[in-house]
Protein backbone atom coordinates (compact mmCIF):
# COMPACT_ATOMS: atom_id res chain seq x y z
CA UNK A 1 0.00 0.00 0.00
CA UNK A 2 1.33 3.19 -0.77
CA UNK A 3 2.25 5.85 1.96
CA UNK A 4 -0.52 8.55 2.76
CA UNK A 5 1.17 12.18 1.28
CA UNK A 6 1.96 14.74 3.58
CA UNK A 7 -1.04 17.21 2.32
CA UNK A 8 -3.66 14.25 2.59
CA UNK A 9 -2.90 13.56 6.37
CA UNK A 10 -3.23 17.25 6.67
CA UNK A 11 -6.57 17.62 5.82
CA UNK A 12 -7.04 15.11 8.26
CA UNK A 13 -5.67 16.66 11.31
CA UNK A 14 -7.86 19.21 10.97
CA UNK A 15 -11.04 19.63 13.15
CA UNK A 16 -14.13 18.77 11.37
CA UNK A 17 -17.46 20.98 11.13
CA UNK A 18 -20.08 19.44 13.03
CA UNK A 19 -22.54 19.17 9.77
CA UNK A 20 -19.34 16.55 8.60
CA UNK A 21 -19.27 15.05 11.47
CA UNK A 22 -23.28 14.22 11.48
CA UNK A 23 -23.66 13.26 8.23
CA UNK A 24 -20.44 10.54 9.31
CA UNK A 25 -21.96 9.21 11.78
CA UNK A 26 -25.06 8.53 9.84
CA UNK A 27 -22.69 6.10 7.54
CA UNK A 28 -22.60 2.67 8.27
CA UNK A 29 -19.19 2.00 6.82
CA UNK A 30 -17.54 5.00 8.52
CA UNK A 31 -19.16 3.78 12.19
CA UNK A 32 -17.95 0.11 11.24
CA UNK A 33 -14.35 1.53 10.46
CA UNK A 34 -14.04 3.74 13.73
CA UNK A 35 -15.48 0.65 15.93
CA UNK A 36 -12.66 -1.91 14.31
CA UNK A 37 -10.20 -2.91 16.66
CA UNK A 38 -6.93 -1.98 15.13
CA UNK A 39 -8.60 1.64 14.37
CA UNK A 40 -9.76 2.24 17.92
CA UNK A 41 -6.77 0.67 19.40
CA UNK A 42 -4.63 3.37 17.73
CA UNK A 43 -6.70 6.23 18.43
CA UNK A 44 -6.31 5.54 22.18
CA UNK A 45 -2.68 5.60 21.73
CA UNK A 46 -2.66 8.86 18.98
CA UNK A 47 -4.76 10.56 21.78
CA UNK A 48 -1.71 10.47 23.93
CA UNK A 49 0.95 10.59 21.54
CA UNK A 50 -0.21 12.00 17.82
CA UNK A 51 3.35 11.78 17.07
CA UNK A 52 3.02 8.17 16.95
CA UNK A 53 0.75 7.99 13.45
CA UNK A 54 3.60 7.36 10.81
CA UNK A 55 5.14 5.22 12.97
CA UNK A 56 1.75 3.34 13.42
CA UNK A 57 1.05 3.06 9.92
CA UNK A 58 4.57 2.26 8.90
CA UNK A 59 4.76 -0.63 10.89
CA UNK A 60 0.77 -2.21 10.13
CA UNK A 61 -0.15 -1.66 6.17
CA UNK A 62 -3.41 -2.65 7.23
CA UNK A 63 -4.20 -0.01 9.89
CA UNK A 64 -2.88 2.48 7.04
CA UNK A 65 -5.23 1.55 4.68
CA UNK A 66 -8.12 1.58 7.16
CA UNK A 67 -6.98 5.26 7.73
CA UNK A 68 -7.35 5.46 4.02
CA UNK A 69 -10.73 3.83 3.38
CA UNK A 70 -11.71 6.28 6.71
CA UNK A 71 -10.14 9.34 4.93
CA UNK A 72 -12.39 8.54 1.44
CA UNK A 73 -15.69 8.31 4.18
CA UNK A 74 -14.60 12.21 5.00
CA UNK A 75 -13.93 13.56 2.30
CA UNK A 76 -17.00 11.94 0.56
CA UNK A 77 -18.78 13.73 3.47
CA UNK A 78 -17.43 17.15 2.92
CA UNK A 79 -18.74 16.94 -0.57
CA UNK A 80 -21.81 16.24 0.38
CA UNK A 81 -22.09 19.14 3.05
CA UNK A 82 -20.21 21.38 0.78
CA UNK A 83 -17.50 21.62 3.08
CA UNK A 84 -13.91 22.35 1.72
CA UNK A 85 -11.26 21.11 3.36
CA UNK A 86 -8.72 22.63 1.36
CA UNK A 87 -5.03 20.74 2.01
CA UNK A 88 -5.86 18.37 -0.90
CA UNK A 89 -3.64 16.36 -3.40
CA UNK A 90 -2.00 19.29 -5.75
CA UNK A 91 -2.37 21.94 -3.15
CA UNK A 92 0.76 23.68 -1.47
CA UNK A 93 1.48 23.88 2.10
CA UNK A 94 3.61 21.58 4.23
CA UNK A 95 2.46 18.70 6.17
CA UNK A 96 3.88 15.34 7.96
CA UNK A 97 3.66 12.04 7.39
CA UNK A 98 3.18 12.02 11.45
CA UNK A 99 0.10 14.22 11.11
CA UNK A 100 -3.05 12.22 12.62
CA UNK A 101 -6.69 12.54 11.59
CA UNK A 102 -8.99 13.74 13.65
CA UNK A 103 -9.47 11.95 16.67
CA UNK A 104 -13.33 12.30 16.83
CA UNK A 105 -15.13 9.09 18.41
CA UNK A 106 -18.66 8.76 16.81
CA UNK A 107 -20.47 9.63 20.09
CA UNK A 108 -18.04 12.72 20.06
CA UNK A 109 -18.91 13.56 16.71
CA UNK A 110 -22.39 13.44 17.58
CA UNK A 111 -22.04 15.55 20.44
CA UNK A 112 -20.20 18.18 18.74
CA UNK A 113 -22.83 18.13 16.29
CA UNK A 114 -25.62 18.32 18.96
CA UNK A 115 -23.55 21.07 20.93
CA UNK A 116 -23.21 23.14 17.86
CA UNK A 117 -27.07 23.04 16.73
CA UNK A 118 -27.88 24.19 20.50
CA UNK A 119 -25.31 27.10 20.29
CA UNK A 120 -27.22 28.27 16.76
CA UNK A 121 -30.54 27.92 18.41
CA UNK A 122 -29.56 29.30 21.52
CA UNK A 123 -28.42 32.59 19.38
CA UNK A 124 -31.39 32.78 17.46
CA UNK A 125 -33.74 32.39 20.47
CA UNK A 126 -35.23 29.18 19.81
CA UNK A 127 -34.45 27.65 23.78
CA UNK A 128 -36.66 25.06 23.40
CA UNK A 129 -34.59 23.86 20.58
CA UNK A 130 -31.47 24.91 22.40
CA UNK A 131 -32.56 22.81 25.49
CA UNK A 132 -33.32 19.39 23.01
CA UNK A 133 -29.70 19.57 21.71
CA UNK A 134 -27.66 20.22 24.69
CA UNK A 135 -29.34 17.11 26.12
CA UNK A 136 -28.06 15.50 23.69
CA UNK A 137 -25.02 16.73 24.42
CA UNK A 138 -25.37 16.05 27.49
CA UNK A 139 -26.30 12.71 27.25
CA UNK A 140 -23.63 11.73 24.70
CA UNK A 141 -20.81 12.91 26.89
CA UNK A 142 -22.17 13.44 30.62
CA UNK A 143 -18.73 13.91 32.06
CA UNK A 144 -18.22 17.31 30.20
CA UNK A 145 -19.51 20.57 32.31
CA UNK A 146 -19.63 22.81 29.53
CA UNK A 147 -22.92 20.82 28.43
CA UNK A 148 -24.59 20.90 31.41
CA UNK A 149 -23.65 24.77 31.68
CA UNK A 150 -25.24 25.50 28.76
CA UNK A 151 -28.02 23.40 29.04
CA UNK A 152 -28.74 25.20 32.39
CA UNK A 153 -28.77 28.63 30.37
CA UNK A 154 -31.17 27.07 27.66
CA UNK A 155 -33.88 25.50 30.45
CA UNK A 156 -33.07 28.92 32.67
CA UNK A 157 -34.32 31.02 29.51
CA UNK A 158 -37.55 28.52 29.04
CA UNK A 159 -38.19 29.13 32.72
CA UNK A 160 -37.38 25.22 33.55
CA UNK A 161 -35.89 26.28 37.26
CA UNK A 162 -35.51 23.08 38.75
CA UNK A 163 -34.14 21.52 36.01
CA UNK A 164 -32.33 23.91 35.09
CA UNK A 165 -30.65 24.41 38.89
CA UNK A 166 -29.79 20.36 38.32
CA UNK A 167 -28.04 20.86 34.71
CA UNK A 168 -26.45 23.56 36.47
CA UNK A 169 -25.31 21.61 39.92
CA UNK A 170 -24.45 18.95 37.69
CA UNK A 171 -21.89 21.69 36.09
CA UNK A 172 -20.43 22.35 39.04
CA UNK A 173 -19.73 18.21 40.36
CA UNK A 174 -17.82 17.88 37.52
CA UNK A 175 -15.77 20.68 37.52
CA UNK A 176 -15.76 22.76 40.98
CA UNK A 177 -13.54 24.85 39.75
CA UNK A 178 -16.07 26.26 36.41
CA UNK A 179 -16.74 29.69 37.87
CA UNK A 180 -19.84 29.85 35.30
CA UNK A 181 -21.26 26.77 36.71
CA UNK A 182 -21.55 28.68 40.12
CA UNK A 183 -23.12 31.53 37.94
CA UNK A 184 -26.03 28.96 36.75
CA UNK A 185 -26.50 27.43 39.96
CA UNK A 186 -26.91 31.05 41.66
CA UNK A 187 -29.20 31.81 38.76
CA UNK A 188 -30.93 29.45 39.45
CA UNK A 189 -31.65 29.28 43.11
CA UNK A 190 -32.41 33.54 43.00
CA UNK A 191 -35.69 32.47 40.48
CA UNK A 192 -36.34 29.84 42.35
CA UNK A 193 -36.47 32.78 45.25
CA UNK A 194 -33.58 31.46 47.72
CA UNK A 195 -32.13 34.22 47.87
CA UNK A 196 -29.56 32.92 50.69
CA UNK A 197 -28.21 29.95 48.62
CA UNK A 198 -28.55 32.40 45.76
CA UNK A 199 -25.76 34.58 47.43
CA UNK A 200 -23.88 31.80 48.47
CA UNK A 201 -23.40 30.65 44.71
CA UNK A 202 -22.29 33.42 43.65
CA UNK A 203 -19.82 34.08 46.39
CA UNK A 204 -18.73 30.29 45.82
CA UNK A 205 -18.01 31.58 42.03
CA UNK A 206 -16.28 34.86 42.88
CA UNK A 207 -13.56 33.36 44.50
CA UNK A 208 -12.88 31.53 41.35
CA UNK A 209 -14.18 33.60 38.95
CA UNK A 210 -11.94 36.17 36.47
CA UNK A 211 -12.78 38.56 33.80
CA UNK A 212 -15.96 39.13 32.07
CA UNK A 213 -17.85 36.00 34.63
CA UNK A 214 -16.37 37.82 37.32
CA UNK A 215 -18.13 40.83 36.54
CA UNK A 216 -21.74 38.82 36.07
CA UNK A 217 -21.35 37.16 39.14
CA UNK A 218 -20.79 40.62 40.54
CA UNK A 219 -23.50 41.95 39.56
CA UNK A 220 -25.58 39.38 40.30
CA UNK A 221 -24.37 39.03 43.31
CA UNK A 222 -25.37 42.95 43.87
CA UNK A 223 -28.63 41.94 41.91
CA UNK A 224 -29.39 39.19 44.71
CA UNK A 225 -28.65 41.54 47.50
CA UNK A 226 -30.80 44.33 46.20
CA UNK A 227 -33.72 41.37 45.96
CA UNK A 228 -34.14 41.87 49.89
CA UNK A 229 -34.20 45.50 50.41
CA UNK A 230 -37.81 46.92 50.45
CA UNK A 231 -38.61 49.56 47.48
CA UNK A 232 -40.26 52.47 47.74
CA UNK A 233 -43.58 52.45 46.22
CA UNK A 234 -46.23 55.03 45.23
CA UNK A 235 -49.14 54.62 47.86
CA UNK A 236 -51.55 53.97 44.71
CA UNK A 237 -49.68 50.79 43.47
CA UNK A 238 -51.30 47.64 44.44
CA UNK A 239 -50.44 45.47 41.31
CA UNK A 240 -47.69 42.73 42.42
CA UNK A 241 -43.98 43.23 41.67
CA UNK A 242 -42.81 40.32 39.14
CA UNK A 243 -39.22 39.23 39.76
CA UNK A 244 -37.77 39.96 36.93
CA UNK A 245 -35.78 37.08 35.41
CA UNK A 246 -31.69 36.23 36.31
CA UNK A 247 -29.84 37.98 34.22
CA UNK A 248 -28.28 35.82 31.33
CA UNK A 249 -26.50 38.12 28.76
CA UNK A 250 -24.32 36.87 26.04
CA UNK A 251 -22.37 34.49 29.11
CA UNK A 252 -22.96 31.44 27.66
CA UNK A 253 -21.46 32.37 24.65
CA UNK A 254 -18.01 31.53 26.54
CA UNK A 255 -18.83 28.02 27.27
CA UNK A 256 -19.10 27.09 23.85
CA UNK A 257 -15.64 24.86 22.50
């Protein structure tokens, strides 16, 4: 079998765009190729060592041309979707023999993809949407926090509270240290009207918390206290006060990878 050129591999290492990655792990071939043992055996080891791939194919002509047959399932993808790759056969640019493909899992694939259509409908408003694709995500790859952070946002902006403070606790198991996932939670608990835990959420988040999240969970922190103090009212007014809802912004546009 002939060696892979430098350019091909190239294309490979990069990452691919989540409408790629769907419509791959709709293919039966492509899911059969990524689940065969000498493929998923090397992708454990390129995971730790990507330097290892010309080695790895050098040595097994049969793991090389499973990386072919693999790289023919992309690219026929990226036509499909429109997608170009650029780094093809012809094209100029350097390159390494050494150069892995991308190191996407199917379930990761699918998550991406599932991440990326929440982040789209997220932006454009649609939370319901939004909330239906970061579970998903969520559900595809539970150990990653910036899933259940954003999911949070999504059911926080449809008004789901106690789902959303779970999503958002959930955040914070899994990575204490994910000042945003304090933001959620304290979110959270301030619509749910605890004010108290509400305060101690975003204290909790503070003392881990830099740039732009540290100035959200400042001022919702400062929100949260100003929840208690009474407010002057015209003797007139009898309609109820609404609490108004936890201020969101454009914050979860920083969880998105």
């Amino acid at each position: 079998h002939a060696r892979a050129s430098p350019t091909r591999w190239k294309s490979m290492a990069a990452q691919l765009e989540p409408s790629v990655a769907a419509a791959l792990v709709d293919k039966e071939e492509y899911v059969s190729l990524m689940q065969h043992p000498k493929v998923a055996n090397a992708i454990r080891e390129l995971r730790s060592n990507p330097g290892r791939f010309g080695e790895l194919c050098a040595a097994d002509p049969e793991l090389e041309r499973l990386f072919g047959e693999l790289r023919h399932q992309m690219n026929a993808a990226e036509a499909e979707e429109g997608v170009d790759a650029g780094g093809g056969e012809g094209s100029g640019g350097g390159g390494d023999d050494d150069d892995p493909p991308p190191l996407l899992s199917t379930e990761e694939a699918a998550a991406e993809e599932a991440r990326a259509r929440g982040a789209h409908a997220f932006g454009a408003g649609r939370f319901v949407d939004a909330c239906e694709a970061y579970e998903r995500a969520s559900r595809l790859q539970h150990d990653n926090h910036l899933h259940w952070s954003n999911l949070a946002a999504a059911q926080l902006k449809c008004g789901r509270l106690r789902p959303a403070l779970d999503s958002a606790r959930e955040c914070v198991r899994l990575e204490p240290r994910f000042a945003k996932g304090h933001l959620r939670v304290g979110q959270a608990l301030r619509a749910l009207g605890d004010r108290g835990a509400a305060t101690a959420a975003f204290e909790d988040g503070l003392r881990r918390a830099e740039g732009s999240v540290r100035r959200a969970l400042s001022q919702a922190l400062a929100e949260c206290h100003n929840d208690g103090k009474p407010a002057a009212e015209p003797a007139a007014a009898t309609a109820p006060r609404l609490q108004p809802e936890p201020t969101l912004g454009n914050s979860h546009l920083f969880d998105l990878v």
